[in-house]
Protein backbone atom coordinates (compact mmCIF):
# COMPACT_ATOMS: atom_id res chain seq x y z
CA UNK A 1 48.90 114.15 -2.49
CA UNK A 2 49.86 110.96 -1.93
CA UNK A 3 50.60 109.21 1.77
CA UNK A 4 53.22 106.67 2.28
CA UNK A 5 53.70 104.66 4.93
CA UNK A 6 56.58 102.03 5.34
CA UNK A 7 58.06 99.33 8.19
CA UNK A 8 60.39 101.13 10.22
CA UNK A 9 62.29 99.83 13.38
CA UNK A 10 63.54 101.30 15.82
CA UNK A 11 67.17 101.18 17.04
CA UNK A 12 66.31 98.39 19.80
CA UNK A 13 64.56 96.40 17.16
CA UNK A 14 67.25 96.79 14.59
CA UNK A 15 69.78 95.54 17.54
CA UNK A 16 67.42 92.82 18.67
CA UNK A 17 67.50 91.14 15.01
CA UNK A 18 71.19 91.94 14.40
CA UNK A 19 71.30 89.80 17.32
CA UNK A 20 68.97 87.29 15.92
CA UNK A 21 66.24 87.55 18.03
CA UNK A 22 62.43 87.56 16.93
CA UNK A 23 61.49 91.18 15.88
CA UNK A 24 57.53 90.71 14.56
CA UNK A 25 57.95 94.16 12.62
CA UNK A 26 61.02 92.17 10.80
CA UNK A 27 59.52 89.76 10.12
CA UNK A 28 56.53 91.09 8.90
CA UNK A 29 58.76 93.40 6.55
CA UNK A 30 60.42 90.00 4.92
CA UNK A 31 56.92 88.57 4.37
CA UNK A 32 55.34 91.34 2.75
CA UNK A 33 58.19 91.02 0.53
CA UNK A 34 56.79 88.15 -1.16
CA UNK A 35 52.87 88.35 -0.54
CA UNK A 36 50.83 91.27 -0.20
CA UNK A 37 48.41 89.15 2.03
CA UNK A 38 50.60 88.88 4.92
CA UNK A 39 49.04 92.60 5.41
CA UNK A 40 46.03 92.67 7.46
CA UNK A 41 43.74 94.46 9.97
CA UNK A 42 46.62 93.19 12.82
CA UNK A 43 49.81 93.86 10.48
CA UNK A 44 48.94 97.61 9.69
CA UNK A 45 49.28 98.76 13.17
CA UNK A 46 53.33 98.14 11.85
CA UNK A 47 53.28 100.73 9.45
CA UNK A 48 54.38 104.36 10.22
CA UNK A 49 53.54 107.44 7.88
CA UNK A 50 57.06 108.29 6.35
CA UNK A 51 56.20 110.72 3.47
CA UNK A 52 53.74 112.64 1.73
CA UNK A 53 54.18 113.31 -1.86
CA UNK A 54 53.12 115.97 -3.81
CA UNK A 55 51.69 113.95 -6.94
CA UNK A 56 48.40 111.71 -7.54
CA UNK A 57 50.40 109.45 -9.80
CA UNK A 58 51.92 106.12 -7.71
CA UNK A 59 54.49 105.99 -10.49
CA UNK A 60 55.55 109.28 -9.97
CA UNK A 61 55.99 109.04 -6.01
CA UNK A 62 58.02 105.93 -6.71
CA UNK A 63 60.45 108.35 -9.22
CA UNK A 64 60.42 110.85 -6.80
CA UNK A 65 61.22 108.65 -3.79
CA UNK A 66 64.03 107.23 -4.98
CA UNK A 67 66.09 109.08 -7.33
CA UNK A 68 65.49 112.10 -4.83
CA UNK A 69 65.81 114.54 -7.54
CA UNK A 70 62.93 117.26 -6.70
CA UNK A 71 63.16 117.26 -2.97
CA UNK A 72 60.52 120.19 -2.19
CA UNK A 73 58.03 117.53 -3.53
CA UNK A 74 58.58 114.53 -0.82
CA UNK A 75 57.39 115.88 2.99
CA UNK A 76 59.33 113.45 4.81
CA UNK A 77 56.87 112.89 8.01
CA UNK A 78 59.71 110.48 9.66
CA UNK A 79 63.63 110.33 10.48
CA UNK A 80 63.81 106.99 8.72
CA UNK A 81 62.04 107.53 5.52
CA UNK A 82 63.75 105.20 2.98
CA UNK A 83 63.64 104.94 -0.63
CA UNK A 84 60.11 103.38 -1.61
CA UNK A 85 60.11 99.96 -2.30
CA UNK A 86 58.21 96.65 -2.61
CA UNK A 87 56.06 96.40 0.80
CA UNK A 88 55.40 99.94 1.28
CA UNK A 89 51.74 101.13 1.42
CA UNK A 90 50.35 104.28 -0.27
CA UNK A 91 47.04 105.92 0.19
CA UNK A 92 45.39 108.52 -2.17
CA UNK A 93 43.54 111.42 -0.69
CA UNK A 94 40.33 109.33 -1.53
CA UNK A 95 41.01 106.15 1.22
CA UNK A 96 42.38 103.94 -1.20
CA UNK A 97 45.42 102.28 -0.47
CA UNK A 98 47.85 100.34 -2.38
CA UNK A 99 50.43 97.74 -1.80
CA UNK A 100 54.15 98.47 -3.52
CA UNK A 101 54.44 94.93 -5.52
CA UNK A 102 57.45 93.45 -7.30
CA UNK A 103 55.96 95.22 -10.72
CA UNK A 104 53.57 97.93 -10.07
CA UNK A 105 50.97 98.43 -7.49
CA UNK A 106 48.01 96.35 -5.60
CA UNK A 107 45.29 97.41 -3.80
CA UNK A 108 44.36 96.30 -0.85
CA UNK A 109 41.71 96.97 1.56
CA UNK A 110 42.70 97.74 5.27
């Protein structure tokens, strides 16, 4: 079973930036984007647990969260659980947790 955990703002926050104010968890979503280091001990408090999915294999969870297509395998844990993409975070059972990159997957250590 894998966890996922993505960005996800709230109504307010998505006004606030329609708006064009400063939103931190915005922002923080845009540079994770690019860099996997803009994740730390201070930017994980961001991240909400979305989805747990019924597989081991990271490839696998990233089939099954987004073509949808065996739905009694994703537990959605949140209203706004998205499609995974680069910047999400997934841990295995075991503590590790990786960083969705541009091509494949990076651990990181939080």
């Amino acid at each position: 079973m894998l966890k996922v955990y993505q960005i996800v703002l709230s109504n307010s926050e998505i006004d606030a930036a329609n708006r064009g104010e400063y939103v931190p968890k915005r922002e923080l979503k845009r540079d994770i984007m690019f860099d996997a280091i803009a994740i730390n001990s201070s930017s994980i408090e961001h991240f909400t647990h979305v989805a747990e999915v019924d597989t081991d294999d990271m490839d696998e969870a990233f089939e099954l969260m987004n073509l949808w297509n065996a739905p009694t395998r994703v537990r959605r844990m949140s209203e706004r659980c998205s499609s995974m993409s680069v910047g999400d975070l997934i841990e295995h059972e075991d503590g590790r947790t990786f960083f969705v990159a541009g091509c494949g997957f990076t651990e990181i250590n939080v």
